[in-house]
N, C-alpha and C. Protein backbone atom coordinates (compact mmCIF):
# COMPACT_ATOMS: atom_id res chain seq x y z
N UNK A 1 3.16 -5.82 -18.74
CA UNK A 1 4.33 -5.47 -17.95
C UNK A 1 4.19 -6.05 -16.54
N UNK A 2 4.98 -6.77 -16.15
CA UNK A 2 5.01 -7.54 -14.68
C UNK A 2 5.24 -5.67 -13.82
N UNK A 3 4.44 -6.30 -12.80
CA UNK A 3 4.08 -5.13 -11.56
C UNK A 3 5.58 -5.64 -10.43
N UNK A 4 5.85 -6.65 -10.30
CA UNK A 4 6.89 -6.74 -9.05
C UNK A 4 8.33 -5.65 -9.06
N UNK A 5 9.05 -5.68 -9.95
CA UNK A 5 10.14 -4.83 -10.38
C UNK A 5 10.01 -3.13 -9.50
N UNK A 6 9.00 -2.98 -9.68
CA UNK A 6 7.94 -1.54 -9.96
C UNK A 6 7.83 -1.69 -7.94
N UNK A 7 7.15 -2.84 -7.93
CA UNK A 7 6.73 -2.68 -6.30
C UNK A 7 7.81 -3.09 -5.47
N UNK A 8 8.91 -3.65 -5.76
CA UNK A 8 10.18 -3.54 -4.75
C UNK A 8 10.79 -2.52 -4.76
N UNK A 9 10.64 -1.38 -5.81
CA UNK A 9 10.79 -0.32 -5.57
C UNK A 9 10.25 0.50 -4.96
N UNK A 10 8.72 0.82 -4.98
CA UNK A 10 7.94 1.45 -4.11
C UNK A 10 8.04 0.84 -2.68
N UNK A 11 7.98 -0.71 -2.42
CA UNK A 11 8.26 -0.86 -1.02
C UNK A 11 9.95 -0.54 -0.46
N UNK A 12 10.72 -0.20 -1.33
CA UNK A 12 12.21 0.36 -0.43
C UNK A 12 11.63 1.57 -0.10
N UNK A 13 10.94 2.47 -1.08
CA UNK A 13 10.36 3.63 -0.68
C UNK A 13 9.61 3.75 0.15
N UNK A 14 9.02 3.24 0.86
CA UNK A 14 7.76 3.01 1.54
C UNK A 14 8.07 2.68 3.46
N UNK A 15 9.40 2.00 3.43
CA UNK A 15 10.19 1.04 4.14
C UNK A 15 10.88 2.39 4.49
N UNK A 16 11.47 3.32 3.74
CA UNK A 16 12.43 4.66 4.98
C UNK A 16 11.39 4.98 5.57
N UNK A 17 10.34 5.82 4.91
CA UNK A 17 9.00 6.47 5.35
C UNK A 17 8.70 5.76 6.77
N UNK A 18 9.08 4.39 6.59
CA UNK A 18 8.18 3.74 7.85
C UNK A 18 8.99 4.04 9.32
N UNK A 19 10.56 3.81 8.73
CA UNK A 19 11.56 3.71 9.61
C UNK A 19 11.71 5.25 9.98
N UNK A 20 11.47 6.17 9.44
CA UNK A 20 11.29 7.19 9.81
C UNK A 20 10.26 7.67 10.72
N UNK A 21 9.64 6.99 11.12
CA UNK A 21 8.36 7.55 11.78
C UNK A 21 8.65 7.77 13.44
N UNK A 22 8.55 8.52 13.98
CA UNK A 22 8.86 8.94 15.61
C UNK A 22 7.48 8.22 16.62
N UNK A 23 7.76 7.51 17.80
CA UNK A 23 7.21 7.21 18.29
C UNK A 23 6.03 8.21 18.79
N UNK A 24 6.26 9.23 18.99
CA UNK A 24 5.55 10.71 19.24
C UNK A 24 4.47 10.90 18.12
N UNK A 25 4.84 9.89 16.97
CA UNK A 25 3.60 10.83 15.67
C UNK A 25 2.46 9.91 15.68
N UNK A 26 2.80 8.36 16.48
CA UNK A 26 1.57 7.40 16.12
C UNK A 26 0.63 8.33 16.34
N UNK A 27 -0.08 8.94 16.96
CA UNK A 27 -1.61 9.38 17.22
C UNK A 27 -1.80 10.35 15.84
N UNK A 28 -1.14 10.83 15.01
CA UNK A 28 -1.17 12.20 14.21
C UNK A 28 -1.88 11.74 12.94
N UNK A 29 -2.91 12.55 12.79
CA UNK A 29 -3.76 12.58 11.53
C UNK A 29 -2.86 12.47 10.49
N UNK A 30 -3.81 11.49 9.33
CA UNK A 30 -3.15 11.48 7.98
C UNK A 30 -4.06 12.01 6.68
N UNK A 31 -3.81 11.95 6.03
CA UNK A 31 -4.88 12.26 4.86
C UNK A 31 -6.11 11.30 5.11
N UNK A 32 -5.80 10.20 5.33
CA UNK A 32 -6.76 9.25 5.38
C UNK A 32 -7.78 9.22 6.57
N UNK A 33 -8.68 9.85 6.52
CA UNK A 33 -9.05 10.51 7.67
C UNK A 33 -9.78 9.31 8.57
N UNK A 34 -9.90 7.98 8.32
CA UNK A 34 -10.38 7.14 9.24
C UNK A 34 -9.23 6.50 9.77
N UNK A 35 -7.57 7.26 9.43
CA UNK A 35 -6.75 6.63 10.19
C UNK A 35 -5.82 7.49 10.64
N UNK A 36 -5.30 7.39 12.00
CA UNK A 36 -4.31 8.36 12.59
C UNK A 36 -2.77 7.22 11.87
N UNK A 37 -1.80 7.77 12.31
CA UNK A 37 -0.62 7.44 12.06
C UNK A 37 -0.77 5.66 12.32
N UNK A 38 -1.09 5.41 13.72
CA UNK A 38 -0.69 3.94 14.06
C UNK A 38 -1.34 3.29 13.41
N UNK A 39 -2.90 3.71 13.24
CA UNK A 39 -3.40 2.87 12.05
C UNK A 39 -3.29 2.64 11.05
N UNK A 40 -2.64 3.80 10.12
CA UNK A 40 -2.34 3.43 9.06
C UNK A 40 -1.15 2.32 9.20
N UNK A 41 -0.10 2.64 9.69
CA UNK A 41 1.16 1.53 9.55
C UNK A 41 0.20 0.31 9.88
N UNK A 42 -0.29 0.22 10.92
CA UNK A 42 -1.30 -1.53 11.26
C UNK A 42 -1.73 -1.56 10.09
N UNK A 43 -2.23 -1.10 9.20
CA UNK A 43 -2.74 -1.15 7.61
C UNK A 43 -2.08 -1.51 6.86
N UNK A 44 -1.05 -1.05 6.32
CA UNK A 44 0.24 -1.33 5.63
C UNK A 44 0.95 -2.24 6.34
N UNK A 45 0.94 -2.43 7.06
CA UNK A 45 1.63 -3.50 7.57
C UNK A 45 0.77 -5.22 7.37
N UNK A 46 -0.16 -5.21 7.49
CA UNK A 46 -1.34 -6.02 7.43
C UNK A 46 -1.38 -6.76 5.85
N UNK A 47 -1.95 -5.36 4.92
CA UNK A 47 -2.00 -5.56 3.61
C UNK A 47 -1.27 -5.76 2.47
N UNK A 48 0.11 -4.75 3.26
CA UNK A 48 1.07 -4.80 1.51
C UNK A 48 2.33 -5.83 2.43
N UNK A 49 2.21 -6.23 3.62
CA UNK A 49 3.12 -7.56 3.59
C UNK A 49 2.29 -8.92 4.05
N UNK A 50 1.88 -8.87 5.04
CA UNK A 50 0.96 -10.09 4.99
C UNK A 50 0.23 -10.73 3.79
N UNK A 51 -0.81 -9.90 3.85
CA UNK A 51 -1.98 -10.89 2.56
C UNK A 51 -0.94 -10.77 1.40
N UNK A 52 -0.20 -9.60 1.45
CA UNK A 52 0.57 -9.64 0.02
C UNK A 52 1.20 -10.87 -0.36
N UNK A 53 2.15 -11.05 0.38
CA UNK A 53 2.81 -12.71 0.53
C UNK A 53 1.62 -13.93 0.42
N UNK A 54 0.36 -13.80 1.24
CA UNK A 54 -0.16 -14.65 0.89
C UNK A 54 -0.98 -14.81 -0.54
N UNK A 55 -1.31 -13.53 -0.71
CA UNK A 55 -1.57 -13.07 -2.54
C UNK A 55 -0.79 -13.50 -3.30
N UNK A 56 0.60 -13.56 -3.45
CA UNK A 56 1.03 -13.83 -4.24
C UNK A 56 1.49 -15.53 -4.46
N UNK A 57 1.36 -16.43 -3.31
CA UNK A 57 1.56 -17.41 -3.17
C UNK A 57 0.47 -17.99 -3.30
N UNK A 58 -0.70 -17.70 -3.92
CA UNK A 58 -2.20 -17.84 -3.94
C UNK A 58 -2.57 -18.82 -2.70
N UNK A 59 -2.34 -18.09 -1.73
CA UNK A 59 -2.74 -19.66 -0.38
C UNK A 59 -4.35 -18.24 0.58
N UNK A 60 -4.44 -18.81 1.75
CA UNK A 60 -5.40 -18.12 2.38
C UNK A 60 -4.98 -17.95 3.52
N UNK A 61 -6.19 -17.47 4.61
CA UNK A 61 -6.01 -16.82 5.38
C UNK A 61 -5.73 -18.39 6.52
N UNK A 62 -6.11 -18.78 6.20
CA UNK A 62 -5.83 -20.27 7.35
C UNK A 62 -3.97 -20.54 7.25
N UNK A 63 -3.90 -20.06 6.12
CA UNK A 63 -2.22 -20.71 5.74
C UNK A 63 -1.32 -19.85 7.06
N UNK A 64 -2.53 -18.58 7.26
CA UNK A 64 -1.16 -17.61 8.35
C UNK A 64 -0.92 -18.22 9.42
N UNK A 65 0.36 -18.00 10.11
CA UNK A 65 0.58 -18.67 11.19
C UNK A 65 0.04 -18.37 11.80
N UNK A 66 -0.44 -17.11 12.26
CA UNK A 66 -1.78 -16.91 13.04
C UNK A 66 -2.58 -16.04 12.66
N UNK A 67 -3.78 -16.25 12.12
CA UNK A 67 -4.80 -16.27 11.46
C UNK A 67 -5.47 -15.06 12.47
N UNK A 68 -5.03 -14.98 13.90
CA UNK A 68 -5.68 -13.52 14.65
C UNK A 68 -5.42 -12.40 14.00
N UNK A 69 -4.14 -11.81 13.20
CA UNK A 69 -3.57 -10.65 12.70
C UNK A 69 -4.69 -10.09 11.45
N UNK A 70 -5.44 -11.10 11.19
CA UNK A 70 -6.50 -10.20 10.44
C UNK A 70 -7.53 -9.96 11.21
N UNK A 71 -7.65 -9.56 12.45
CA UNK A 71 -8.46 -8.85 13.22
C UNK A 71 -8.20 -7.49 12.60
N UNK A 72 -9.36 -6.54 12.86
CA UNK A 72 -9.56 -5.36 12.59
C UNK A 72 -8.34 -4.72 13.66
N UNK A 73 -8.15 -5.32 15.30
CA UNK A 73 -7.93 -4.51 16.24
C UNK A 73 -6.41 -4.91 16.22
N UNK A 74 -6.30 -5.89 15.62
CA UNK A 74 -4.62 -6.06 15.39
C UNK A 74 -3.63 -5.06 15.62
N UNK A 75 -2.48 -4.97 16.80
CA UNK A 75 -1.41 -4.35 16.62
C UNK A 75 -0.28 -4.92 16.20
N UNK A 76 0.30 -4.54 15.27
CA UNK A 76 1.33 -4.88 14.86
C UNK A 76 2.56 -3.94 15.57
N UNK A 77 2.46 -2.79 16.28
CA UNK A 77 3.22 -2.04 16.99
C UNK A 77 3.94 -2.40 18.14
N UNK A 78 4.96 -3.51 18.21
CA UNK A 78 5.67 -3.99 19.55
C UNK A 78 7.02 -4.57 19.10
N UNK A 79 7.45 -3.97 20.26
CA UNK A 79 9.20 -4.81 19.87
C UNK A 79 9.90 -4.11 18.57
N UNK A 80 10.27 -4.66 17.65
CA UNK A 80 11.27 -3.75 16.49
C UNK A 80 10.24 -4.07 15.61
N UNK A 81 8.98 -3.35 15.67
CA UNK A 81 7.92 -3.58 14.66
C UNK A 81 8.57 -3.02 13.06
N UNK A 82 9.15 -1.87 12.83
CA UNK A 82 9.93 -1.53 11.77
C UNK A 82 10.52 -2.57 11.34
N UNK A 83 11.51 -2.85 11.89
CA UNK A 83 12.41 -4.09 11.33
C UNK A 83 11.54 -5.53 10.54
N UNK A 84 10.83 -5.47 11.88
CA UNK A 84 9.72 -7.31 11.50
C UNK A 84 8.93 -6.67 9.92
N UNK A 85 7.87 -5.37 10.25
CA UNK A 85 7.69 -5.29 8.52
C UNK A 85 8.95 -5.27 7.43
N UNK A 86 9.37 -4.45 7.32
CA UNK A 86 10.89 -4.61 6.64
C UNK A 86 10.94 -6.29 5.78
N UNK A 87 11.24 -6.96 7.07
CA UNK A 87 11.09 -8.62 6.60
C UNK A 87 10.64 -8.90 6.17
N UNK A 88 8.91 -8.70 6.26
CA UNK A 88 7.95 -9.25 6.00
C UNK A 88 7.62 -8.77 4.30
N UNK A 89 7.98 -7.52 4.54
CA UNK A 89 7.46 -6.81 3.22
C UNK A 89 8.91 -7.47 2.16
N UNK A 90 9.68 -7.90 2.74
CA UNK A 90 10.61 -8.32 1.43
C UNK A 90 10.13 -9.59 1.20
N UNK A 91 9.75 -10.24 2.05
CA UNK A 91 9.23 -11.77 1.74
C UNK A 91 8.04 -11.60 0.82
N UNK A 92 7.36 -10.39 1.35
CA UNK A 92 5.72 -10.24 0.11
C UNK A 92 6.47 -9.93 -1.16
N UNK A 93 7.33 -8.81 -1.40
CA UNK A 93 7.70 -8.64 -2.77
C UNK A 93 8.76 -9.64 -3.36
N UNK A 94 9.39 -10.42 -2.64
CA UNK A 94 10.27 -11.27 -3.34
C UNK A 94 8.95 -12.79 -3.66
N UNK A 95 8.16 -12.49 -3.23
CA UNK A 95 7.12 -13.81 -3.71
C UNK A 95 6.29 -13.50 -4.64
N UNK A 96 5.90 -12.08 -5.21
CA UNK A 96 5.37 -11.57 -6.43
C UNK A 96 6.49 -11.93 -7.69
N UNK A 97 7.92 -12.11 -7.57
CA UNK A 97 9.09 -12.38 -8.24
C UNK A 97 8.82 -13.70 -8.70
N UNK A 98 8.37 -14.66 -7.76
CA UNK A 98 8.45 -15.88 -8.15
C UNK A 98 7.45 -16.40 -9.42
N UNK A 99 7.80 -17.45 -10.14
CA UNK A 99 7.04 -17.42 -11.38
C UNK A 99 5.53 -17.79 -11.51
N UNK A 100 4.89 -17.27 -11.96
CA UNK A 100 3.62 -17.56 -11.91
C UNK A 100 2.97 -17.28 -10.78
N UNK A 101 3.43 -16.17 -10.23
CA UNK A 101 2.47 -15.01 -9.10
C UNK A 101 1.63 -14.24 -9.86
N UNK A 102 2.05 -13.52 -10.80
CA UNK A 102 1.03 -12.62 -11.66
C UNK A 102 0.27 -13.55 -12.49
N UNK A 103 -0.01 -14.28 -12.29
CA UNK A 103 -0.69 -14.90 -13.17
C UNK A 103 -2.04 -16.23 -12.52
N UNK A 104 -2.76 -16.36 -13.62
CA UNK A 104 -4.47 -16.71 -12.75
C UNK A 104 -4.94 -15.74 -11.82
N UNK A 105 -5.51 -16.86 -10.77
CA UNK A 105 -5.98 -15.72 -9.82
C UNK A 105 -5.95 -16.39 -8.61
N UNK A 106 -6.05 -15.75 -7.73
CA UNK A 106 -5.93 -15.66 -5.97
C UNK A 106 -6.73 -14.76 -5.20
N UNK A 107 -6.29 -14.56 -4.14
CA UNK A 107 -7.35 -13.93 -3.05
C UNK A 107 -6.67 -13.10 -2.23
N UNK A 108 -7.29 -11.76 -1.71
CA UNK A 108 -6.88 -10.90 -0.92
C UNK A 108 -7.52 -11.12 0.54
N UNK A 109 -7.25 -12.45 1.21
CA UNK A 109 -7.61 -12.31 2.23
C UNK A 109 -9.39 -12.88 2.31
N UNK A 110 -9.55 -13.02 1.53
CA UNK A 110 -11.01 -13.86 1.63
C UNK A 110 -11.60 -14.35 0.83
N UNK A 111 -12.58 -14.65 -0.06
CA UNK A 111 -12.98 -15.50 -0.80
C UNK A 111 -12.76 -15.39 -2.01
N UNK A 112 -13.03 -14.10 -2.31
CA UNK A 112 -13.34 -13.90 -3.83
C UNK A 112 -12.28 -13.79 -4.61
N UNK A 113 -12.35 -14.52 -5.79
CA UNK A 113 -11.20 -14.56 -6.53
C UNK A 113 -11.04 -13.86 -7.69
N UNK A 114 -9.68 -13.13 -8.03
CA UNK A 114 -9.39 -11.91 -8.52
C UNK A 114 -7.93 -12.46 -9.40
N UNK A 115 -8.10 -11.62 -10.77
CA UNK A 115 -7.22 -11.67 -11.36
C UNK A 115 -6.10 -11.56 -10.26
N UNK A 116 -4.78 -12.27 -10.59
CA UNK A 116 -3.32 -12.06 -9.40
C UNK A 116 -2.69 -10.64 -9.67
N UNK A 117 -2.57 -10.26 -11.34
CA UNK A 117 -1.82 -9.60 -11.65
C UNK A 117 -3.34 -8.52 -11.08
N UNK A 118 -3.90 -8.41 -11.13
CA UNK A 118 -5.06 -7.16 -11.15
C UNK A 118 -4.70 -6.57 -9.21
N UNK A 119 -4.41 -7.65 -8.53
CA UNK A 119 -4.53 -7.86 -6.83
C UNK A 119 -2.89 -7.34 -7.15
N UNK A 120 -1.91 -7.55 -7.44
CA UNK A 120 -0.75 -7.20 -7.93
C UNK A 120 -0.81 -5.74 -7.77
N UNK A 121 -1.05 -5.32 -8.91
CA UNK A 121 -1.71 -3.72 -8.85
C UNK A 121 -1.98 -3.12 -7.73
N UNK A 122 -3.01 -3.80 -7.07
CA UNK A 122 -3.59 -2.59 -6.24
C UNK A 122 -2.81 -2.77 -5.17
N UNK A 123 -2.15 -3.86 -4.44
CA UNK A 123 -1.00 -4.07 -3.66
C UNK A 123 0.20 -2.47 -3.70
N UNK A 124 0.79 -2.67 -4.88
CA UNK A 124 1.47 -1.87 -5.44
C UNK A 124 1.10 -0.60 -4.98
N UNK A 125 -0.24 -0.32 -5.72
CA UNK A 125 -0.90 1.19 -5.57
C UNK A 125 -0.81 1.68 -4.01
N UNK A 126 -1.13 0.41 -3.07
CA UNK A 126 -0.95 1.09 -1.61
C UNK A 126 0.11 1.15 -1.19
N UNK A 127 1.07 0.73 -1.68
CA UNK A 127 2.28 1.30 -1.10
C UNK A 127 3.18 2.44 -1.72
N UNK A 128 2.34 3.17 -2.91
CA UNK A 128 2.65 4.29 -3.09
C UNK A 128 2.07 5.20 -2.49
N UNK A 129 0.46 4.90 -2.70
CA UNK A 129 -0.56 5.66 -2.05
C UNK A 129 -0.38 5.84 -0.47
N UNK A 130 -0.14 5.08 0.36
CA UNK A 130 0.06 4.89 1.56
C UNK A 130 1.30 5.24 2.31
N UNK A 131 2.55 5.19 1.08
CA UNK A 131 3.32 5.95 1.69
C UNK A 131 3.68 7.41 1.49
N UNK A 132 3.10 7.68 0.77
CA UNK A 132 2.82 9.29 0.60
C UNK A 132 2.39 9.97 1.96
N UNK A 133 1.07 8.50 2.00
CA UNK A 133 0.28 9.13 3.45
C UNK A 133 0.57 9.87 4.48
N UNK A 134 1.97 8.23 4.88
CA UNK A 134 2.40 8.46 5.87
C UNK A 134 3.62 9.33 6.11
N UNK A 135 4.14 9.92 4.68
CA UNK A 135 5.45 10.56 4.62
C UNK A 135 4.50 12.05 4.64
N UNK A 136 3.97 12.39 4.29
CA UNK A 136 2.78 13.81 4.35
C UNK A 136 2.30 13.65 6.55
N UNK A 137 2.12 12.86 6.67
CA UNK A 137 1.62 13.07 8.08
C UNK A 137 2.72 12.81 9.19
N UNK A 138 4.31 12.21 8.99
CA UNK A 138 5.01 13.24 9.58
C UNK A 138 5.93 13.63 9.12
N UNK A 139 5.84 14.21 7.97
CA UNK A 139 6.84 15.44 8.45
C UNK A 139 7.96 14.85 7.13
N UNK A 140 7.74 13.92 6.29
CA UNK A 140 9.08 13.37 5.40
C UNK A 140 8.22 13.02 4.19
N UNK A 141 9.56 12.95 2.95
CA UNK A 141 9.32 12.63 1.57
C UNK A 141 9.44 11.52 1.04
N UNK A 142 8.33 10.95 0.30
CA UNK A 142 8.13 9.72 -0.30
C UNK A 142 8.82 10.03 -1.31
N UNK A 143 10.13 9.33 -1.46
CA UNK A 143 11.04 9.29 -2.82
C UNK A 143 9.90 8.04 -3.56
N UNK A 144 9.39 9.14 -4.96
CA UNK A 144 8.80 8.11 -5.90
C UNK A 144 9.24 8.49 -7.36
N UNK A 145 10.22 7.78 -7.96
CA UNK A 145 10.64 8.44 -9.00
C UNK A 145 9.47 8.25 -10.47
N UNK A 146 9.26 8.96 -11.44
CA UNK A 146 8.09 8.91 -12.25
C UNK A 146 7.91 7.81 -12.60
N UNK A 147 8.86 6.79 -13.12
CA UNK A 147 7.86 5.80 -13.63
C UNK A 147 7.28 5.33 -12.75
N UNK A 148 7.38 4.96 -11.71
CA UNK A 148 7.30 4.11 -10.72
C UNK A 148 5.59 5.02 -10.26
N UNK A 149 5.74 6.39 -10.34
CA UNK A 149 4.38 7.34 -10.52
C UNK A 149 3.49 6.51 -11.26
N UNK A 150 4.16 6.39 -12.66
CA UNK A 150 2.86 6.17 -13.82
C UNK A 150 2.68 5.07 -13.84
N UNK A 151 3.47 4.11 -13.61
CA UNK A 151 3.09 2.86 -13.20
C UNK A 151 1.48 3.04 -12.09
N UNK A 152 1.60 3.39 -10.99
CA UNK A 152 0.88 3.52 -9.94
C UNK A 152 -0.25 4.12 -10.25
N UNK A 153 -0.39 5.26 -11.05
CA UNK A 153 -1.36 6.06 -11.90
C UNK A 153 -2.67 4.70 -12.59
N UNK A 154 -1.53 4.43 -13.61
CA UNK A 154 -1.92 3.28 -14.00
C UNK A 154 -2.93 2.09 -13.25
N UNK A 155 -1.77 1.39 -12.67
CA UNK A 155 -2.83 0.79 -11.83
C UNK A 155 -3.86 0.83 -10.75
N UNK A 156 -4.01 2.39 -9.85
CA UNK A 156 -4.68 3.14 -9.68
C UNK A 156 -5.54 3.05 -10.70
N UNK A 157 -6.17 3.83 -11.57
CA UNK A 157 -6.92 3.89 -13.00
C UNK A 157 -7.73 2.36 -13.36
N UNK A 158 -7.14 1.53 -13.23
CA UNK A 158 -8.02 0.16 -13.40
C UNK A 158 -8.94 -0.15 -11.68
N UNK A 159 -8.82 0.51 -10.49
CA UNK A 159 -9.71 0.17 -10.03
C UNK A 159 -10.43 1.66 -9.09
N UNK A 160 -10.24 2.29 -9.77
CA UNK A 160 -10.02 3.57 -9.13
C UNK A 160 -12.13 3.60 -8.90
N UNK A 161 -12.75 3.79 -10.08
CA UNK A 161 -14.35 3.49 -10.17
C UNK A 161 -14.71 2.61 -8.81
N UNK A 162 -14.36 1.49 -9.01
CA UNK A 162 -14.93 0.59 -7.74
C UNK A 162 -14.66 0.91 -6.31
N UNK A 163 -13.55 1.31 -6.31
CA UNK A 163 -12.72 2.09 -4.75
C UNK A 163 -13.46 3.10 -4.23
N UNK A 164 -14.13 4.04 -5.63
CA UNK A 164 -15.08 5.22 -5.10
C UNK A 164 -16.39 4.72 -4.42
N UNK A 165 -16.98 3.50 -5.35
CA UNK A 165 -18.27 2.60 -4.98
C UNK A 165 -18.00 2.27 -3.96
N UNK A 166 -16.57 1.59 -3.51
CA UNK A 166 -16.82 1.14 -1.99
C UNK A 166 -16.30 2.44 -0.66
N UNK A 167 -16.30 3.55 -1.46
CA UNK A 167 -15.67 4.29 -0.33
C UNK A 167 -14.47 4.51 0.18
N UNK A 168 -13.41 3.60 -0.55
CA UNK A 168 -12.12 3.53 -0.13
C UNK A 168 -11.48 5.17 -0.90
N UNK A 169 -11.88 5.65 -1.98
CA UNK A 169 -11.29 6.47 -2.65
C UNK A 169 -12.35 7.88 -2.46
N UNK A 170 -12.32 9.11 -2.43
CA UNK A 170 -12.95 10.04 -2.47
C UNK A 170 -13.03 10.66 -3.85
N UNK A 171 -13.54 11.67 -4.43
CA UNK A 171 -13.76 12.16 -5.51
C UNK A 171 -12.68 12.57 -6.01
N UNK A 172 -11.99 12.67 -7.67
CA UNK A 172 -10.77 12.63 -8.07
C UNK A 172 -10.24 14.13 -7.34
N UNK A 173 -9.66 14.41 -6.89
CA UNK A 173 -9.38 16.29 -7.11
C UNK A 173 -8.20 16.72 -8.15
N UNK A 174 -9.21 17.67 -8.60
CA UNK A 174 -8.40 18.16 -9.66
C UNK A 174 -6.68 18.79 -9.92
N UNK A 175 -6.16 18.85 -10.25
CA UNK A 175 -4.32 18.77 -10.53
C UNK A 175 -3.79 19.63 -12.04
N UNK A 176 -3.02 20.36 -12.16
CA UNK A 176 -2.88 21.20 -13.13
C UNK A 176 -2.02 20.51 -14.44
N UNK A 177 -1.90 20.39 -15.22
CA UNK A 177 -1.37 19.48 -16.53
C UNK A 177 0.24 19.33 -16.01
N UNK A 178 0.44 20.60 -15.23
CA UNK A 178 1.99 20.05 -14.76
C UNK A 178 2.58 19.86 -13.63
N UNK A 179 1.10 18.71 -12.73
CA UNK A 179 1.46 18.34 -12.00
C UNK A 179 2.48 17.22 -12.06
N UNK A 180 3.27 17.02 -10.93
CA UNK A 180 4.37 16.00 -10.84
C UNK A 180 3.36 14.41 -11.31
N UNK A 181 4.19 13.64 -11.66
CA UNK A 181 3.27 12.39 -11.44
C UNK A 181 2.53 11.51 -10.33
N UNK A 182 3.48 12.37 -9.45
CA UNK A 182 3.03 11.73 -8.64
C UNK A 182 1.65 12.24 -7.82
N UNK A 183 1.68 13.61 -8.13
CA UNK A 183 0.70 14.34 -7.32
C UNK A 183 -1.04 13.68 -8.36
N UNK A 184 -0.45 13.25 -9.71
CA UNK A 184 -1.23 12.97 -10.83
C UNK A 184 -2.37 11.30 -10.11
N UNK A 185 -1.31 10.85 -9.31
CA UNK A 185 -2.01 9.36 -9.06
C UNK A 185 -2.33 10.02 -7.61
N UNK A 186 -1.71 10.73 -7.12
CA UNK A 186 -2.50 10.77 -5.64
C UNK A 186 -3.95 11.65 -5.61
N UNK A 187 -4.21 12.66 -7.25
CA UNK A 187 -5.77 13.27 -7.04
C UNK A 187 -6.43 12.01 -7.74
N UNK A 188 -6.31 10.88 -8.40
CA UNK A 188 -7.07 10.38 -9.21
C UNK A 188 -7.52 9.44 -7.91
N UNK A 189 -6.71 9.11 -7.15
CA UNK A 189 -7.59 8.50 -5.43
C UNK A 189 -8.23 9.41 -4.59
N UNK A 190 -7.93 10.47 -4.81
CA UNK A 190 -9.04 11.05 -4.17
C UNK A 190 -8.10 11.98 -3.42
N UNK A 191 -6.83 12.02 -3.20
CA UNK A 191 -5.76 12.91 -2.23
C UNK A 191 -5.61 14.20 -2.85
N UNK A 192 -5.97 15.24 -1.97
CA UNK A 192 -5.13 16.55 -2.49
C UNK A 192 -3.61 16.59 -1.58
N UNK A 193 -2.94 16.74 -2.95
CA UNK A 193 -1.41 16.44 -2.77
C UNK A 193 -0.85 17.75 -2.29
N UNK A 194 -1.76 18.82 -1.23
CA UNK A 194 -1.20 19.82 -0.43
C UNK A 194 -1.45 19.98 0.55
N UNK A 195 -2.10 18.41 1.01
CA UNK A 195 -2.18 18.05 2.22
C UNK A 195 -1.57 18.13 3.43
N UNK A 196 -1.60 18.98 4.23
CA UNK A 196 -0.69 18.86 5.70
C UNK A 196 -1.85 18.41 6.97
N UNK A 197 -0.62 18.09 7.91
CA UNK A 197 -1.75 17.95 9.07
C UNK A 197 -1.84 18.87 9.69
């Protein structure tokens, strides 16, 4: 099953969440506890439109017009920063569309080369995962309708083991058989989905 369909949906979803955000909440804790609000968006902003576009166009980090934005200290926060991701993130998901993006392999930003459709996935996964984040830390709802859940579940689930190895994911927490789906992919990363700040 091609992943793009699936992730222009999660990024419209992902895209109110963002536009929703009050200048007042950048500093405000998220689930993600090594990131307050501004960092996470510099995150998402970074990963699921930048490298994404360049992921899916299998090119590198030299190809960016400026190659500084993968600094760690990168702000992406100036001017109609909402709007510019917006753009950016339609240019990443309308280039997963194009033919032969899911397919071979490419790079997330540095060397190692990775199934496309597998980098596909986890693209995807953070902009469900991430906008949950950021819709839980201020104050609004990540419209994620189920498939678009089990999809994410899904591809969550193929790298979910290694994410724990590197620390990106915390231990699954447990979820009751009738949890929503969505709450289903946010304990298998490690989120308890009754998270407030």
């Amino acid at each position: 099953m091609r992943i793009q369909p699936l992730m222009a949906r999660a990024a419209r979803s992902a895209i109110t969440v963002v536009r929703g955000v009050r200048p007042g909440q950048l500093g405000s804790p998220t689930p993600c506890t090594e990131y307050d609000v501004r960092a996470l968006l510099n995150h998402l902003i970074l990963w699921t439109g930048h490298v994404s576009e360049l992921s899916a166009r299998k090119r590198t980090v030299a190809d960016l017009p400026d190659p500084a934005i993968m600094a760690p200290d990168h702000d992406f926060l100036h001017g109609d920063w909402a709007k510019a991701y917006d753009a950016q993130l339609d240019r990443a998901v309308a280039a997963w569309g194009e033919p032969g993006a899911e397919g071979g392999t490419t790079r997330m930003g540095g060397d190692t080369e990775l199934p496309a459709d597998f980098v596909a996935q986890m693209l995807f996964g953070e902009l469900v995962l991430h906008g949950w984040d950021l819709a839980r830390a201020t104050g609004q709802r990540l419209d994620c309708p189920d498939d678009v859940a089990r999809a994410a579940y899904d591809a969550t689930a193929r790298s979910a083991d290694q994410a724990r190895e590197m620390g990106l994911f915390g231990a699954a927490v447990e979820v009751p058989d009738t949890a929503s789906e969505l709450d289903k992919v946010l304990a298998l990363s490690g989120r308890d989905p009754r998270w407030t700040p």
